[in-house]
PDB file of N, CA and C in Angstrom:
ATOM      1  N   UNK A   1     160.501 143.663  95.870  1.00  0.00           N
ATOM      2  CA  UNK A   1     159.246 142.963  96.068  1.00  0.00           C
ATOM      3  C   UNK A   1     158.187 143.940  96.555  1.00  0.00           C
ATOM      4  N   UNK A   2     157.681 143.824  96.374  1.00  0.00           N
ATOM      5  CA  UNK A   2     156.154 144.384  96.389  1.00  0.00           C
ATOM      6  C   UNK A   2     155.097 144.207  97.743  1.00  0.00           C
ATOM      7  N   UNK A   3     155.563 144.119  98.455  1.00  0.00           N
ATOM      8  CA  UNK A   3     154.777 143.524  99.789  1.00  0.00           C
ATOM      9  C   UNK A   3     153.427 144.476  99.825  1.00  0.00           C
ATOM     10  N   UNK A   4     152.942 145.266  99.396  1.00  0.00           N
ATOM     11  CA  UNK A   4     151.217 145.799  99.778  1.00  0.00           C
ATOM     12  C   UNK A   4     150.058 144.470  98.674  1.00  0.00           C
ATOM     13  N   UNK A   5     150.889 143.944  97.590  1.00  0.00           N
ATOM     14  CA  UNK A   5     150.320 143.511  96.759  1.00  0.00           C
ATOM     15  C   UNK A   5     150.133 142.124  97.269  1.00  0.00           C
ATOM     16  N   UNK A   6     151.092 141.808  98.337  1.00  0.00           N
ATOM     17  CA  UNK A   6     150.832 140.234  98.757  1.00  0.00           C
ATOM     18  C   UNK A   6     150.066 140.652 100.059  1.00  0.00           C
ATOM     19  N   UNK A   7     150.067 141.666 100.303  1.00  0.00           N
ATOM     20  CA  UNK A   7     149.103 141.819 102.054  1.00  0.00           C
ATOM     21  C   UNK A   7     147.717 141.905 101.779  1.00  0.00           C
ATOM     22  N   UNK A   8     147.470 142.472 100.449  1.00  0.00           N
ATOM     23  CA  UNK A   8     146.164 142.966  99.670  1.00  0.00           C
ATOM     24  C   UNK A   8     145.892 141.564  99.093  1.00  0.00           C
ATOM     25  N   UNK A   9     146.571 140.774  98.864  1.00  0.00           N
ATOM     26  CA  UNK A   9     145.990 139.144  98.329  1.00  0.00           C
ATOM     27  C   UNK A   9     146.084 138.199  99.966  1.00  0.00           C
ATOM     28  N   UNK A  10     146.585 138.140 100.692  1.00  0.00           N
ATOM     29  CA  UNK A  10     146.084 137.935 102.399  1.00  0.00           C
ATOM     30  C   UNK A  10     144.725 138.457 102.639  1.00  0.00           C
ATOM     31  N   UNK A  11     144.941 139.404 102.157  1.00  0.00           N
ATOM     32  CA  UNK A  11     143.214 140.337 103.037  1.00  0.00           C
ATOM     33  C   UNK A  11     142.237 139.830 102.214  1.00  0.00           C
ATOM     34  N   UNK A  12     142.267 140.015 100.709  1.00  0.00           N
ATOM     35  CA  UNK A  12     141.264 139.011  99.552  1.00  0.00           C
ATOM     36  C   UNK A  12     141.020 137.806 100.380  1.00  0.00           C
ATOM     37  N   UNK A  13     142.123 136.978 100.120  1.00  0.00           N
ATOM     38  CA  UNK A  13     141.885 135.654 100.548  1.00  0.00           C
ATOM     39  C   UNK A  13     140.912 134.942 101.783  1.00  0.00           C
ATOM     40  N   UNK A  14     141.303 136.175 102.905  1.00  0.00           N
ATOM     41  CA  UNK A  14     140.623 136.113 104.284  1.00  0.00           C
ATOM     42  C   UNK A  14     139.039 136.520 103.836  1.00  0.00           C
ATOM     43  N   UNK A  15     138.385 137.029 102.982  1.00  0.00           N
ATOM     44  CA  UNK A  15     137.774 137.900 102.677  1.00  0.00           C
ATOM     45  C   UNK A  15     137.125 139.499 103.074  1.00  0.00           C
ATOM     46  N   UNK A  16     138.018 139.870 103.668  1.00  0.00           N
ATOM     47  CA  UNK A  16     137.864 141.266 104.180  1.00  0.00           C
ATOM     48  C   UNK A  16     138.467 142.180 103.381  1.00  0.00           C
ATOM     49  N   UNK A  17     136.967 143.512 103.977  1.00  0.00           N
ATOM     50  CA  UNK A  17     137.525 144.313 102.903  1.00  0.00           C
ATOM     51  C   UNK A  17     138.212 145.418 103.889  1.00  0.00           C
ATOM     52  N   UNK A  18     138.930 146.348 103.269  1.00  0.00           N
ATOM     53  CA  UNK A  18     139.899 147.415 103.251  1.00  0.00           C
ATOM     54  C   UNK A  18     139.076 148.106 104.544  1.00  0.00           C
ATOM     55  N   UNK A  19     138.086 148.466 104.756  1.00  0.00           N
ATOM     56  CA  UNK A  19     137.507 148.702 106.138  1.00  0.00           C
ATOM     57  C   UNK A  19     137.402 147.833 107.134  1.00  0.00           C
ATOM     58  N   UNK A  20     137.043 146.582 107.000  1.00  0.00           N
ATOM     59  CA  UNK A  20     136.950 145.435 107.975  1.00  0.00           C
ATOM     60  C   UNK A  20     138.466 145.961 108.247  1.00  0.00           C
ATOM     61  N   UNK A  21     139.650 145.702 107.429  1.00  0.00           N
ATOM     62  CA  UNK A  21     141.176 145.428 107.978  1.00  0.00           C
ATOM     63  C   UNK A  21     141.624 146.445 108.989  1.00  0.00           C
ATOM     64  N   UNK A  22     141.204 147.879 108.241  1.00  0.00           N
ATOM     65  CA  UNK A  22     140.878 148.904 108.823  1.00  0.00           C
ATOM     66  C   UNK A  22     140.548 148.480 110.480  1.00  0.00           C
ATOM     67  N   UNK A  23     139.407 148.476 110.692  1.00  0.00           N
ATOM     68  CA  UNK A  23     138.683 148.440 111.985  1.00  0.00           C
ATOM     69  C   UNK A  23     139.999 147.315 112.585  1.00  0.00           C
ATOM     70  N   UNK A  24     140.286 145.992 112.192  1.00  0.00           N
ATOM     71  CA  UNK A  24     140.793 145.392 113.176  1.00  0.00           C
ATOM     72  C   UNK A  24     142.293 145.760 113.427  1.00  0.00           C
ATOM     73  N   UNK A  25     142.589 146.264 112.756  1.00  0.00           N
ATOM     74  CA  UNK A  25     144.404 147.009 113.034  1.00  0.00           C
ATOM     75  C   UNK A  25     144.405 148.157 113.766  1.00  0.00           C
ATOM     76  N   UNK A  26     142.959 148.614 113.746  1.00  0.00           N
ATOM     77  CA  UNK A  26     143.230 149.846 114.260  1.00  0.00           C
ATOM     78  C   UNK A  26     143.875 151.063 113.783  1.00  0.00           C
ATOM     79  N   UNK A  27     143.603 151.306 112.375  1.00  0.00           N
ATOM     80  CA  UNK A  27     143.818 152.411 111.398  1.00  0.00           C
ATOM     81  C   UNK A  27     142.613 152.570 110.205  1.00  0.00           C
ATOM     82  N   UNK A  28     142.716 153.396 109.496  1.00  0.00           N
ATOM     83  CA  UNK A  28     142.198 154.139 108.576  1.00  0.00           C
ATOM     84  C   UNK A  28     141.988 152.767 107.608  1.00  0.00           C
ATOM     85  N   UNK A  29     140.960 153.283 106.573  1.00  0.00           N
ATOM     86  CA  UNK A  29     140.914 152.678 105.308  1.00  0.00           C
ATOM     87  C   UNK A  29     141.816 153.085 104.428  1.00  0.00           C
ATOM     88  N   UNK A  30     141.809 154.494 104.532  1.00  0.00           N
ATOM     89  CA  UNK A  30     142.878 155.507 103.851  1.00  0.00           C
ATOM     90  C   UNK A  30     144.733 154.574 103.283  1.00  0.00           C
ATOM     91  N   UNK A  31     145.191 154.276 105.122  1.00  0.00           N
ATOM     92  CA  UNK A  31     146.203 153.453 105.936  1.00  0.00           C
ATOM     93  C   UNK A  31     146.105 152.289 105.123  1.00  0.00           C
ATOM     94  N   UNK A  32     145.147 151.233 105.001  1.00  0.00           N
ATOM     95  CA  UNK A  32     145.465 150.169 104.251  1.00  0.00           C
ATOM     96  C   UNK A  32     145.850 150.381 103.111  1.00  0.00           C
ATOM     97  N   UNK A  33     144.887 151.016 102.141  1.00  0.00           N
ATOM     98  CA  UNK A  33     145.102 151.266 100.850  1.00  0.00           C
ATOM     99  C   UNK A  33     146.229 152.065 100.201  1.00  0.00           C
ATOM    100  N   UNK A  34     146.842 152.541 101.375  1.00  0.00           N
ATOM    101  CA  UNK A  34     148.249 153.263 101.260  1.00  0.00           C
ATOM    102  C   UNK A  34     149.177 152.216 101.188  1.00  0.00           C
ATOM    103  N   UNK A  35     149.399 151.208 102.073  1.00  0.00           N
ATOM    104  CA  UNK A  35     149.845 150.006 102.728  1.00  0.00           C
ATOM    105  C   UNK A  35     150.132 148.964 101.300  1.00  0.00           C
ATOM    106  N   UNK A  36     148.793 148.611 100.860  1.00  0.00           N
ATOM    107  CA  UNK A  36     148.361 147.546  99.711  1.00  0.00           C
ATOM    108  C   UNK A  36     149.436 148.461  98.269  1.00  0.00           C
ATOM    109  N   UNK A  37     149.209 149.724  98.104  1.00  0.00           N
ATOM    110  CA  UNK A  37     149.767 150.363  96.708  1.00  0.00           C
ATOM    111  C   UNK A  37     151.175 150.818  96.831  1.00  0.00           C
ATOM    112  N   UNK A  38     151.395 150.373  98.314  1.00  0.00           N
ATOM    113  CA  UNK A  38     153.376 150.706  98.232  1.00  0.00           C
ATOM    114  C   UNK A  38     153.662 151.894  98.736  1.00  0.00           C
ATOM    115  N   UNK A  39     152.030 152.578  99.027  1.00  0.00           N
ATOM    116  CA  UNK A  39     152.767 154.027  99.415  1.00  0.00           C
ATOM    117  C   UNK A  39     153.085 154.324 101.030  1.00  0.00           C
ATOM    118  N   UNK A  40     153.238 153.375 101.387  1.00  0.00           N
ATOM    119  CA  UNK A  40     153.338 153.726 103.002  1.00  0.00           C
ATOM    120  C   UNK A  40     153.905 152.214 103.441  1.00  0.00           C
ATOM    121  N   UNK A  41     155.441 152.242 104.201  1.00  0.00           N
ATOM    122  CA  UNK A  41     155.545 151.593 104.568  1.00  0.00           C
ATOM    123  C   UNK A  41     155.316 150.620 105.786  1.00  0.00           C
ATOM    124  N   UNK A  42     154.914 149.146 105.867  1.00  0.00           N
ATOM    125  CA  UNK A  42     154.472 148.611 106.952  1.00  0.00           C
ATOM    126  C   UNK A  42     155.316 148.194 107.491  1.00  0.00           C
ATOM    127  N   UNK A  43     155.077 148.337 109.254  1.00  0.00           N
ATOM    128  CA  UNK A  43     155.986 148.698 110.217  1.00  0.00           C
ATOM    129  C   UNK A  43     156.012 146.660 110.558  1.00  0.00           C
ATOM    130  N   UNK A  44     156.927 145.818 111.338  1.00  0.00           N
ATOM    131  CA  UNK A  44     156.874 144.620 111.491  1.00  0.00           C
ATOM    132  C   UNK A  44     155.705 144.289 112.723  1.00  0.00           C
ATOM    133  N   UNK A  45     155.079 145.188 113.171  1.00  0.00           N
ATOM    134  CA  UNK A  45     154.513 144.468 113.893  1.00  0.00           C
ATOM    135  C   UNK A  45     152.731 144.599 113.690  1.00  0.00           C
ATOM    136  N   UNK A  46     152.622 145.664 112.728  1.00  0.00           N
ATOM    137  CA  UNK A  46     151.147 145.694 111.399  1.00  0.00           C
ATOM    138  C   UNK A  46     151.260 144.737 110.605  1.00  0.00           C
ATOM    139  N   UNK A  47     152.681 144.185 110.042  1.00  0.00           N
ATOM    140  CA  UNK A  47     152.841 143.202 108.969  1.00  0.00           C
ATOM    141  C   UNK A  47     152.566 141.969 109.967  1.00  0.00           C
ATOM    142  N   UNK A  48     152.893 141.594 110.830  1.00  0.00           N
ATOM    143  CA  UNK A  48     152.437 140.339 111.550  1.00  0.00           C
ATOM    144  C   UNK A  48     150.809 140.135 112.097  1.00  0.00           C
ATOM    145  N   UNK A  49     150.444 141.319 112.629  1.00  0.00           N
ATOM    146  CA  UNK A  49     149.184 141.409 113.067  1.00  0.00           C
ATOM    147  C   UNK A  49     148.462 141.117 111.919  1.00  0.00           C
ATOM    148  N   UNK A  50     148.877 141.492 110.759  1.00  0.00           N
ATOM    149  CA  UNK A  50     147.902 141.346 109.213  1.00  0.00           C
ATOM    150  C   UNK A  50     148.051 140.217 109.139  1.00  0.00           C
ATOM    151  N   UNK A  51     149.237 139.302 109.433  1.00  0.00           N
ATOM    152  CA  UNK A  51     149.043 137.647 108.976  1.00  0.00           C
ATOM    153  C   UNK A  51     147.909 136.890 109.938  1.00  0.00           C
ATOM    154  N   UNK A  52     148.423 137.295 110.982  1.00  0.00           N
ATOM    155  CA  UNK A  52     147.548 136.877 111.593  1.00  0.00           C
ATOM    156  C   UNK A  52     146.138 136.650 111.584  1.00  0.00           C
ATOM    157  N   UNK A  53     145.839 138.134 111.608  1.00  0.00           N
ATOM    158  CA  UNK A  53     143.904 138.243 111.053  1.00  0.00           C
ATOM    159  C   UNK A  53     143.555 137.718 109.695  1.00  0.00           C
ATOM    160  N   UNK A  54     144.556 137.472 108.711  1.00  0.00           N
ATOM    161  CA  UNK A  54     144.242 136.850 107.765  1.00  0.00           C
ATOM    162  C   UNK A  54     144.542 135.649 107.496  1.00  0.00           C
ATOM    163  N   UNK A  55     145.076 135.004 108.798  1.00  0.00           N
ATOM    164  CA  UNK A  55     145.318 133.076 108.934  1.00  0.00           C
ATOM    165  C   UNK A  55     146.504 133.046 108.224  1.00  0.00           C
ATOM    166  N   UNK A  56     147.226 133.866 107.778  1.00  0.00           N
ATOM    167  CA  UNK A  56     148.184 133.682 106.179  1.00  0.00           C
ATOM    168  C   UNK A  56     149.650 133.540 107.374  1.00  0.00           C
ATOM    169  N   UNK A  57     150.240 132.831 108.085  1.00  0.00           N
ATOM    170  CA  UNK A  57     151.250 133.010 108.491  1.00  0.00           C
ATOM    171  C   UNK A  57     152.101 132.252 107.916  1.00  0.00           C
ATOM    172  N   UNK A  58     151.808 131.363 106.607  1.00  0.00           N
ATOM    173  CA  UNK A  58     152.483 130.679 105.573  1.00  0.00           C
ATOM    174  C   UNK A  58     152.874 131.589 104.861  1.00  0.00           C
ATOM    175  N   UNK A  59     152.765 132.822 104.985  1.00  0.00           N
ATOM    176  CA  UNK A  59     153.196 134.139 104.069  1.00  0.00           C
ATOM    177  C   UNK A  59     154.574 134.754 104.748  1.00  0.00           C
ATOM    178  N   UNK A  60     154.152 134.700 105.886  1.00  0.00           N
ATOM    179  CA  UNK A  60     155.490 135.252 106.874  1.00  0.00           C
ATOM    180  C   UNK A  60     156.560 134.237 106.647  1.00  0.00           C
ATOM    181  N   UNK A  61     156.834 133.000 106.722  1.00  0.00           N
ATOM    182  CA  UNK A  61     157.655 132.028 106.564  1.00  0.00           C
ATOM    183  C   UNK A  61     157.837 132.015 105.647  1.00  0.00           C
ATOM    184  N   UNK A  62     157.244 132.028 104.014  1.00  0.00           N
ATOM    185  CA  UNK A  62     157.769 131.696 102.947  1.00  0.00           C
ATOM    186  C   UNK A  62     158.504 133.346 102.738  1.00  0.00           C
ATOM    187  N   UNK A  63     158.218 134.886 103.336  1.00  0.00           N
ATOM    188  CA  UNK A  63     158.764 135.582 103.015  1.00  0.00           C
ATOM    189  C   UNK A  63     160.032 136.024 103.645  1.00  0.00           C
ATOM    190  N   UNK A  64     160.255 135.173 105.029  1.00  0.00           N
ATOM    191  CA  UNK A  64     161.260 135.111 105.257  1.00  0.00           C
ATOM    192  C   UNK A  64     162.585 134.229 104.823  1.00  0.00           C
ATOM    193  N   UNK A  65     162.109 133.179 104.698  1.00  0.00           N
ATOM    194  CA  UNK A  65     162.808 132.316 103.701  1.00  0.00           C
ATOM    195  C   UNK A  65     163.224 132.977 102.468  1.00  0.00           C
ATOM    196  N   UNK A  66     162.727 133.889 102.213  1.00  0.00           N
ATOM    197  CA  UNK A  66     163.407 134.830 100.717  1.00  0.00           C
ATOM    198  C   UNK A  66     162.587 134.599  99.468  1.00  0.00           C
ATOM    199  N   UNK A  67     161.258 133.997  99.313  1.00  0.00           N
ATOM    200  CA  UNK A  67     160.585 133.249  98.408  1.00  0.00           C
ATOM    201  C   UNK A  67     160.138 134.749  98.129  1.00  0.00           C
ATOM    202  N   UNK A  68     159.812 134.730  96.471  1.00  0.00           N
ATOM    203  CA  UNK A  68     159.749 136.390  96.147  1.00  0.00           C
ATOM    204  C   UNK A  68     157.975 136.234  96.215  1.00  0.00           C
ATOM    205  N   UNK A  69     157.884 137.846  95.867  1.00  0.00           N
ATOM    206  CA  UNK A  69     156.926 137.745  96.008  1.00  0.00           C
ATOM    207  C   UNK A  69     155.299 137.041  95.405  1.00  0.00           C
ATOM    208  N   UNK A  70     155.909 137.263  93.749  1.00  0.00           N
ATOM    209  CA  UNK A  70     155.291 137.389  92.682  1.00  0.00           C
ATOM    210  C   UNK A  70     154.979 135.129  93.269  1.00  0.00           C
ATOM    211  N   UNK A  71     155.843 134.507  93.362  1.00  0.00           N
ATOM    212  CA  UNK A  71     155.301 132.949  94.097  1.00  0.00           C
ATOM    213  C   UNK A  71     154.394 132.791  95.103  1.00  0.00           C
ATOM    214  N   UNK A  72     154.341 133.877  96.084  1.00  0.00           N
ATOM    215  CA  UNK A  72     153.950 133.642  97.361  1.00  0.00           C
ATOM    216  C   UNK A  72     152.192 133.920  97.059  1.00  0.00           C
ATOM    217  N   UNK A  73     151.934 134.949  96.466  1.00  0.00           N
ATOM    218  CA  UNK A  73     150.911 135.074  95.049  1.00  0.00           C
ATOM    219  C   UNK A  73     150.187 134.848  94.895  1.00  0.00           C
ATOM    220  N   UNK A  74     151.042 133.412  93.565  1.00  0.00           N
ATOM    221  CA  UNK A  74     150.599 132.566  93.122  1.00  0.00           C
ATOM    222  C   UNK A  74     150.416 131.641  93.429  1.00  0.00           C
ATOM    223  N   UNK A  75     150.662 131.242  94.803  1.00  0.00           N
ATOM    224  CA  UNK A  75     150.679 130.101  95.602  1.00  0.00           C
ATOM    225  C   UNK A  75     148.976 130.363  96.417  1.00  0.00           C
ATOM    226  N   UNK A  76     148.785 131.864  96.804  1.00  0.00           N
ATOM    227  CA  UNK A  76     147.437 132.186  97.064  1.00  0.00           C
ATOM    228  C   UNK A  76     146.568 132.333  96.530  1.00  0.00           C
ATOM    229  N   UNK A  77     146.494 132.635  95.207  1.00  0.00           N
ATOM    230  CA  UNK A  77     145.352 133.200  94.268  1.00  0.00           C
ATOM    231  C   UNK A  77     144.396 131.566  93.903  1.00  0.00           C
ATOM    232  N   UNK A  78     145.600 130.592  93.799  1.00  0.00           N
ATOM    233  CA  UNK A  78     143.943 129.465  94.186  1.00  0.00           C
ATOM    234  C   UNK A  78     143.306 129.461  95.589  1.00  0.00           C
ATOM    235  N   UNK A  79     143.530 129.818  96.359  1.00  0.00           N
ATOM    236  CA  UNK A  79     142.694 129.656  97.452  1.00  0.00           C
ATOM    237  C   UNK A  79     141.994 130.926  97.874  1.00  0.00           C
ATOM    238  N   UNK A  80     141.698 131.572  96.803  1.00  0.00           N
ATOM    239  CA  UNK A  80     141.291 132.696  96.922  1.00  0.00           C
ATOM    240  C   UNK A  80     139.611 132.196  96.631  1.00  0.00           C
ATOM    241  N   UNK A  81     138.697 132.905  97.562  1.00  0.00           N
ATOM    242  CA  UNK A  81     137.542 132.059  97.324  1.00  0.00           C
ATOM    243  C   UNK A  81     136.949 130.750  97.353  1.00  0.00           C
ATOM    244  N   UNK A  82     137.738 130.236  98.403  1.00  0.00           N
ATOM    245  CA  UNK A  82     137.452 128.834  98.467  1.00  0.00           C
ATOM    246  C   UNK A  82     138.475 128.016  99.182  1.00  0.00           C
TER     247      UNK A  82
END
């Protein structure tokens, strides 16, 4: 699973961009966009802080429950913008 691609549709959704996330985690823009493309792994307590700032903690539960990713998604991309 792909987890930068569902943290990067959290952060869409919230509408912040890659600097806003930046500033509130307390890392780089560089750091997210590393984060979002898979190239850097996120540690559990950046991955929670990200649900958080992005209201998405229906993401944490459905990904613990084992729900893949490519659902969890598609379950967001309508509420993307609205």
């Amino acid at each position: 699973m792909k987890i930068g691609a569902l943290l990067q549709a959290c952060r869409t959704r919230a509408g912040l961009s890659q600097e806003e996330m930046a500033d509130k985690l307390h890392r780089s823009q560089s750091c997210i966009s590393k984060i979002e493309k898979d190239k850097k792994t996120v540690d559990v307590q950046t991955f929670v802080e990200w649900l958080k700032i992005t209201q998405a903690q229906e993401v944490a539960v459905a990904f613990l429950y084992g729900m893949d990713g490519i659902s969890i998604i598609q379950n967001l991309m309508p509420l993307i913008g609205g």
